[in-house]
N, C-alpha and C. Protein backbone atom coordinates (compact mmCIF):
# COMPACT_ATOMS: atom_id res chain seq x y z
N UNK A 1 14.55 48.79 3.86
CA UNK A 1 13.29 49.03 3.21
C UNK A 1 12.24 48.12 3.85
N UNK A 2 10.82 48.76 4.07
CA UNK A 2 9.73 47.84 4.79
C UNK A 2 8.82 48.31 4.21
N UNK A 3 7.76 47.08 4.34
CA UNK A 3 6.47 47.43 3.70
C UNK A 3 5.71 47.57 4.30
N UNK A 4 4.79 48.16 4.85
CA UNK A 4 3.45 48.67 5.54
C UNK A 4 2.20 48.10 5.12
N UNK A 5 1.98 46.86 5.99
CA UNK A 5 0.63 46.38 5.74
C UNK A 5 -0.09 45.42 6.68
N UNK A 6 -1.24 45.72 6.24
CA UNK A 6 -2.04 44.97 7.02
C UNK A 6 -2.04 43.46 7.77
N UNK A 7 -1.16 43.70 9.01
CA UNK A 7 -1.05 42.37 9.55
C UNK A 7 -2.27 40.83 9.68
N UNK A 8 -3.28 41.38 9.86
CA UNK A 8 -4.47 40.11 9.56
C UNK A 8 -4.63 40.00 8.43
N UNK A 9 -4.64 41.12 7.12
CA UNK A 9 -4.80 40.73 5.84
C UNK A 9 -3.83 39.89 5.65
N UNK A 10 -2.27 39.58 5.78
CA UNK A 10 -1.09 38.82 5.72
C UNK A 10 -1.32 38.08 6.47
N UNK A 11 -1.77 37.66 7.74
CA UNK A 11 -2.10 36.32 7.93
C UNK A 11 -2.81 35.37 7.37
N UNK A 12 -4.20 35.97 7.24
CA UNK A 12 -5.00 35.00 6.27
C UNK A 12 -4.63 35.02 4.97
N UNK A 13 -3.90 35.99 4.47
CA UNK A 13 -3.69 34.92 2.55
C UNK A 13 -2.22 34.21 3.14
N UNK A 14 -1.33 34.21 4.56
CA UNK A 14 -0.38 33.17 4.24
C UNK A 14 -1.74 31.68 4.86
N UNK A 15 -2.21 31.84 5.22
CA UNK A 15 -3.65 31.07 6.09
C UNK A 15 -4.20 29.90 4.24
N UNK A 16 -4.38 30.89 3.60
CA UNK A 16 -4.88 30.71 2.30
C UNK A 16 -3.56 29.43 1.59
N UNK A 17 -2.55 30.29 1.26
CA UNK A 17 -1.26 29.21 1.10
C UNK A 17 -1.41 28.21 1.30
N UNK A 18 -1.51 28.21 2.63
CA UNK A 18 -1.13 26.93 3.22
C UNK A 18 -1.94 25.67 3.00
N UNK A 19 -3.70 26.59 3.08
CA UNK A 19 -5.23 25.89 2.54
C UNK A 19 -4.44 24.79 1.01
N UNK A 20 -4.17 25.68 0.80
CA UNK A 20 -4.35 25.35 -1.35
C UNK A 20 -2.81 24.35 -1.18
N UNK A 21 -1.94 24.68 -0.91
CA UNK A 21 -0.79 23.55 -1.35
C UNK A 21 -0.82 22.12 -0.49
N UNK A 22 -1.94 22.54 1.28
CA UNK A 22 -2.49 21.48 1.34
C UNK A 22 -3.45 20.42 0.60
N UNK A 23 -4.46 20.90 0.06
CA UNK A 23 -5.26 20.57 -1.10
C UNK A 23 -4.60 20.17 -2.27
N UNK A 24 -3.44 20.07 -2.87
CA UNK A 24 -2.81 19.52 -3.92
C UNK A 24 -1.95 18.45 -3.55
N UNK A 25 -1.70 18.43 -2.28
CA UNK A 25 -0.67 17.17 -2.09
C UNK A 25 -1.66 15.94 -2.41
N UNK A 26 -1.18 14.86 -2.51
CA UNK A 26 -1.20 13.45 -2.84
C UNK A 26 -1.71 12.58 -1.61
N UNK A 27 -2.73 12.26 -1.25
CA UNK A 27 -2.71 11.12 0.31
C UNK A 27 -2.37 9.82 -1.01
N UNK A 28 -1.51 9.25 0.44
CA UNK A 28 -1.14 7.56 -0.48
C UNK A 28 -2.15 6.98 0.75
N UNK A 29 -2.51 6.02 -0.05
CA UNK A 29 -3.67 5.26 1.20
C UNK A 29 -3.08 3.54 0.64
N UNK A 30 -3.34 3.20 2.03
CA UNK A 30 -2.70 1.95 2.14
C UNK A 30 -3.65 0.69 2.76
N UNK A 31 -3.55 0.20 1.36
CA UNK A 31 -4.76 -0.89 1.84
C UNK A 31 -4.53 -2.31 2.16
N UNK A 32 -5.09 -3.38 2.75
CA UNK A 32 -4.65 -4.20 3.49
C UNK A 32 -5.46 -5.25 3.01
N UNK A 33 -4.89 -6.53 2.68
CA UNK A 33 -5.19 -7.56 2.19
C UNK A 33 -4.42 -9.02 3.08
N UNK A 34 -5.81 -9.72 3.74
CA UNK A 34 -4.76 -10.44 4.11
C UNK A 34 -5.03 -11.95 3.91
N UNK A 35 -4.37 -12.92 4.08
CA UNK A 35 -4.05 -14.26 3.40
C UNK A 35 -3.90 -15.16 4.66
N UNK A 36 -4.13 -16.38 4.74
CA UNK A 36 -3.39 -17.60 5.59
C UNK A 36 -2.88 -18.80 4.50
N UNK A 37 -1.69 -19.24 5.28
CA UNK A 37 -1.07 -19.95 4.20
C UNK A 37 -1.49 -21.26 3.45
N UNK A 38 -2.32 -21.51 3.66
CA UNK A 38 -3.15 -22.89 3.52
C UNK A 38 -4.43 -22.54 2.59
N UNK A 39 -4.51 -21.54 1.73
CA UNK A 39 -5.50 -21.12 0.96
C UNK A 39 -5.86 -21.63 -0.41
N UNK A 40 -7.36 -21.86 -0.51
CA UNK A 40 -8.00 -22.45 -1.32
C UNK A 40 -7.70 -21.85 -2.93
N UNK A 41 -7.64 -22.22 -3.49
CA UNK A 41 -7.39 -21.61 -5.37
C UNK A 41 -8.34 -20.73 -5.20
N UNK A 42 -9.51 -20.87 -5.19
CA UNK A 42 -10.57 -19.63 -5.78
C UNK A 42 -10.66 -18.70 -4.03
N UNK A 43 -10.47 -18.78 -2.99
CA UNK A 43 -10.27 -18.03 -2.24
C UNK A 43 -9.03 -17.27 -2.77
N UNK A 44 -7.92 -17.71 -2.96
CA UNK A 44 -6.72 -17.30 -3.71
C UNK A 44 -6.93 -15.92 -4.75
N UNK A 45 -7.67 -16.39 -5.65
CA UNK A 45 -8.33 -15.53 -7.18
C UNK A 45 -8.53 -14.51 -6.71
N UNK A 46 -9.78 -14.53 -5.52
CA UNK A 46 -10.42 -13.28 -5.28
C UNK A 46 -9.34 -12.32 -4.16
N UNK A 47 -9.04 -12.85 -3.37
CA UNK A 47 -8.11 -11.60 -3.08
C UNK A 47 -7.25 -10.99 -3.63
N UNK A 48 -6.57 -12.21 -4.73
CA UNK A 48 -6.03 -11.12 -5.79
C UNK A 48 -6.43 -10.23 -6.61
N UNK A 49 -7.44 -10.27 -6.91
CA UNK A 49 -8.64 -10.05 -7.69
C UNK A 49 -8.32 -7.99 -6.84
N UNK A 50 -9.15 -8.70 -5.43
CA UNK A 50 -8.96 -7.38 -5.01
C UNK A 50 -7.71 -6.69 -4.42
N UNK A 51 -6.74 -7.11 -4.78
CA UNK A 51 -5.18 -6.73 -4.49
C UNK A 51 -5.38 -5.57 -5.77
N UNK A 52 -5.58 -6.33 -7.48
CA UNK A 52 -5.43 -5.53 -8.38
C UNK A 52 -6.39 -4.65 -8.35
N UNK A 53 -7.21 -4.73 -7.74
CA UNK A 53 -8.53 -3.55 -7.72
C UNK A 53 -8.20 -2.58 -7.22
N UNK A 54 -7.44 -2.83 -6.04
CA UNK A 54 -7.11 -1.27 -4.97
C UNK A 54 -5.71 -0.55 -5.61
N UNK A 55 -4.90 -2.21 -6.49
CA UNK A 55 -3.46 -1.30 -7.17
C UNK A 55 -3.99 -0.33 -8.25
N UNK A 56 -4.75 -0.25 -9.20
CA UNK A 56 -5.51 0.26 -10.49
C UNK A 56 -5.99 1.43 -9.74
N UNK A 57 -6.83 1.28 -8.62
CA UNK A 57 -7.29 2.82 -8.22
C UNK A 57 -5.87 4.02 -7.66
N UNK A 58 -4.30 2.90 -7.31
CA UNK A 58 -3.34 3.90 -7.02
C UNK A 58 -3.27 3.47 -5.78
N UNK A 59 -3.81 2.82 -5.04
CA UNK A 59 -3.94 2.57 -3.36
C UNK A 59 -1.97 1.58 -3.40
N UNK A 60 -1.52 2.08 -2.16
CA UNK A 60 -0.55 0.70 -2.21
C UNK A 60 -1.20 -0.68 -1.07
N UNK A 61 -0.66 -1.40 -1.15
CA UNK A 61 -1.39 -2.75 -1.04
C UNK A 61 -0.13 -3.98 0.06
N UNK A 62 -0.94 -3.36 1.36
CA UNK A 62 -0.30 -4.26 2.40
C UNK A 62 -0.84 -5.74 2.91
N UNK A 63 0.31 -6.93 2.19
CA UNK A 63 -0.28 -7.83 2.22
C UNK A 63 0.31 -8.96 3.54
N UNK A 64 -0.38 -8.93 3.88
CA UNK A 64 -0.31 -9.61 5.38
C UNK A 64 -0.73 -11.58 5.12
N UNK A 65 -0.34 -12.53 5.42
CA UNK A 65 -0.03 -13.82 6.35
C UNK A 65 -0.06 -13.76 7.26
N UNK A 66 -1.36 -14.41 7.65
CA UNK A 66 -1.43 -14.73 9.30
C UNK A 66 -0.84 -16.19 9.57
N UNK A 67 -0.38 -16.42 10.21
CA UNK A 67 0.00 -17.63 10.84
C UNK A 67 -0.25 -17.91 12.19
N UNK A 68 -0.93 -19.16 12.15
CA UNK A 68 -1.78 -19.99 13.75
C UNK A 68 -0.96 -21.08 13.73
N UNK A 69 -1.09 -21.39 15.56
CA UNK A 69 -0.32 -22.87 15.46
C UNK A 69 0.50 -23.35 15.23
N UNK A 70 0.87 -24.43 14.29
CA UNK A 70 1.97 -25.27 14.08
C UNK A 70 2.15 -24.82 12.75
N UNK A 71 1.56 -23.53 11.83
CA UNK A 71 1.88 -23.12 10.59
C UNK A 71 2.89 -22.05 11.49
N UNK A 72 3.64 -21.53 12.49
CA UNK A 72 4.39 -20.71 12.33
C UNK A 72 5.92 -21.61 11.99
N UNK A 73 5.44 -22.98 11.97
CA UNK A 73 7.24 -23.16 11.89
C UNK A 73 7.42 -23.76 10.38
N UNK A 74 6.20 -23.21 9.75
CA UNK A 74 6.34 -23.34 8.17
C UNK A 74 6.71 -22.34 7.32
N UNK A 75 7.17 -20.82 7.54
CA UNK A 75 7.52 -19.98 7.22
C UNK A 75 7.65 -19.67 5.46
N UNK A 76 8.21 -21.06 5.09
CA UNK A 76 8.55 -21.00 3.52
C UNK A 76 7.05 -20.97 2.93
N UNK A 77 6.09 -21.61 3.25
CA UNK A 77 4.60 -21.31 2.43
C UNK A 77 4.25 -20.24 2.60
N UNK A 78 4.28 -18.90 3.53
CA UNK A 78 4.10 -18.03 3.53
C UNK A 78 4.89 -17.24 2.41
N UNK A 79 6.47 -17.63 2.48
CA UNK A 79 7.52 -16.93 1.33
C UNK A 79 6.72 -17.09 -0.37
N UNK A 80 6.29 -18.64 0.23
CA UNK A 80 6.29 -19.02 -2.07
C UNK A 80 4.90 -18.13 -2.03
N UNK A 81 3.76 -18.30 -1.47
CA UNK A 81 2.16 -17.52 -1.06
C UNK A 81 2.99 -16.30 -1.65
N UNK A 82 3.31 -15.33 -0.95
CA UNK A 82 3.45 -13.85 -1.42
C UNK A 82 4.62 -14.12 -2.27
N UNK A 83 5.63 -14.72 -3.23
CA UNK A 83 6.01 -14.48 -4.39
C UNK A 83 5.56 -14.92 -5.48
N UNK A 84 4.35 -15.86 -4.90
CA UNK A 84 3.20 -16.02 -6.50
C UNK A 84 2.13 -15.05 -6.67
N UNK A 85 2.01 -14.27 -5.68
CA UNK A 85 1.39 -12.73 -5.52
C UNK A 85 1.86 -11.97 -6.34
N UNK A 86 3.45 -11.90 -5.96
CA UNK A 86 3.88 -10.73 -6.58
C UNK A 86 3.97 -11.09 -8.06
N UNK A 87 4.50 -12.39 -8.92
CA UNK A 87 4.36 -12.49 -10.10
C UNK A 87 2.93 -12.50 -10.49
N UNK A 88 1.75 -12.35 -10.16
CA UNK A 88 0.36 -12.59 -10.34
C UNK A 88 -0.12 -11.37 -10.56
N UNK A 89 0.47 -9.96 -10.06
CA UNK A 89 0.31 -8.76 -9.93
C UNK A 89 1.23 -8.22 -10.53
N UNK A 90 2.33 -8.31 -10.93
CA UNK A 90 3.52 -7.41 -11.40
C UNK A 90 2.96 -6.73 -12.49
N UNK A 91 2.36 -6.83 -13.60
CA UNK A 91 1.60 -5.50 -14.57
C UNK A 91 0.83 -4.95 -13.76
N UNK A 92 0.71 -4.73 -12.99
CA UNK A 92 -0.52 -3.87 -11.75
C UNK A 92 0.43 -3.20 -11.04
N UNK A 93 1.28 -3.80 -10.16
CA UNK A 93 1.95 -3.04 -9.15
C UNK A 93 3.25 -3.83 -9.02
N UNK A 94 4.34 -3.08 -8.41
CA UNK A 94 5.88 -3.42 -7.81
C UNK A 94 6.35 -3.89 -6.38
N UNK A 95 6.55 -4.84 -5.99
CA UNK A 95 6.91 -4.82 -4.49
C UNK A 95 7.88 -4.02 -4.44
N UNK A 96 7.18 -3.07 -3.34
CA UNK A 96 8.14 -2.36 -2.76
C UNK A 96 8.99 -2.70 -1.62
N UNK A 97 8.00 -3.52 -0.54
CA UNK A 97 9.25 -3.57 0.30
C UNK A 97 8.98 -5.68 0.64
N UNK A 98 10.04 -5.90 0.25
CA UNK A 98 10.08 -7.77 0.41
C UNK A 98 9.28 -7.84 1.65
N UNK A 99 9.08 -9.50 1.42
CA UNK A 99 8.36 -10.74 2.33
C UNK A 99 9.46 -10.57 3.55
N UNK A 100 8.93 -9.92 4.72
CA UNK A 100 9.71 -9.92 6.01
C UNK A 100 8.23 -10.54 7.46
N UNK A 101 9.08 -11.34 7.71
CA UNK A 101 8.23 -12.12 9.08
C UNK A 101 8.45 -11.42 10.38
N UNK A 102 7.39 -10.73 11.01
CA UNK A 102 7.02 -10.27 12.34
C UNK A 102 6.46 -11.07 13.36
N UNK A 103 6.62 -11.87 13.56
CA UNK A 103 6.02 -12.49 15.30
C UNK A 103 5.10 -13.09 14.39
N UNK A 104 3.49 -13.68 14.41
CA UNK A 104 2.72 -14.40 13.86
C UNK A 104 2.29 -14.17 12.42
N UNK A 105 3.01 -12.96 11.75
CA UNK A 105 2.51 -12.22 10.45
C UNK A 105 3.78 -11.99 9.83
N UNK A 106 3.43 -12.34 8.65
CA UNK A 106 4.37 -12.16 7.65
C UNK A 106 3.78 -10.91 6.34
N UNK A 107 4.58 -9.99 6.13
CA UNK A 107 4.01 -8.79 5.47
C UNK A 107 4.94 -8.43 3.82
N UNK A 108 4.17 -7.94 3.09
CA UNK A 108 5.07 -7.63 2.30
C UNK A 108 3.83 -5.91 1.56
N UNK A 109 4.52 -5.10 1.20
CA UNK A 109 3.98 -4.12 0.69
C UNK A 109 4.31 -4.09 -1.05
N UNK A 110 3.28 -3.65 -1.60
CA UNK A 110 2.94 -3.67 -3.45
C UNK A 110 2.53 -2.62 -3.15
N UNK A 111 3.13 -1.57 -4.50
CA UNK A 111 3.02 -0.48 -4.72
C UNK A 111 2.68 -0.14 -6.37
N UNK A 112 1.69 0.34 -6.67
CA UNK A 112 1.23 0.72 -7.72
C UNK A 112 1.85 1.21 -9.03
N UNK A 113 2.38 0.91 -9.82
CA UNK A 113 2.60 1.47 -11.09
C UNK A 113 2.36 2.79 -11.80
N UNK A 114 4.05 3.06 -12.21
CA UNK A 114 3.73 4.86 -12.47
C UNK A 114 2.91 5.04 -13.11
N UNK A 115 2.25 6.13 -13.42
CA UNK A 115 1.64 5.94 -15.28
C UNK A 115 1.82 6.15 -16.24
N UNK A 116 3.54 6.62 -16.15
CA UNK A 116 4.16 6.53 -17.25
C UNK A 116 4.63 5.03 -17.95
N UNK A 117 4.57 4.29 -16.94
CA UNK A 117 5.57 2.74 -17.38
C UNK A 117 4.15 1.91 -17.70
N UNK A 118 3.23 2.46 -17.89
CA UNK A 118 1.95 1.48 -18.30
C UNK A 118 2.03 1.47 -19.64
């Protein structure tokens, strides 16, 4: 059994499909916050400040340590820095992926809160 039809009319509504279930997906946008380990209290505040700003809008939240100099062979202030982050933020957002050190940067990713568990 076959159906007889208009081959360009069937392209453009599968054309259409594709429009609209593109248009409903989700972009995750990933925003970037970054720190050096030697940071002032109220420098401190405000980037957290805007850590929870971008978690609340849904953004996830890549938080970067730079390390210069003779701070790369201090590694642990970078560790305690991003796990007083993450307890400072945890009603906002979840680390998703741990404090892992790359060459002069140390990274950790926070991910936003369902909105069911609010």
């Amino acid at each position: 059994m076959a159906k007889i039809m208009d081959y360009g009319k069937f392209k453009y509504e599968q054309a259409q499909k594709a429009r609209e279930s593109r248009k409903n997906q989700q972009q995750t946008v990933v925003k970037e916050q970054k720190f050096r380990p030697k940071i002032d209290d109220h420098d401190y505040e405000t980037k957290k400040n805007n850590v929870i700003r971008f978690l609340e809008k849904g953004s996830k939240v890549k938080v970067t340590i730079m390390f210069r100099g003779r701070e790369q062979s201090r590694p642990e202030l970078g560790f305690r820095l991003l796990e007083r982050l993450a307890t400072d933020v945890e009603e906002y957002g979840q680390v998703e992926t741990r404090a892992k050190q790359d060459g002069r940067n140390m990274t950790m990713v926070i991910g936003p809160l369902r909105k069911g568990k609010k």
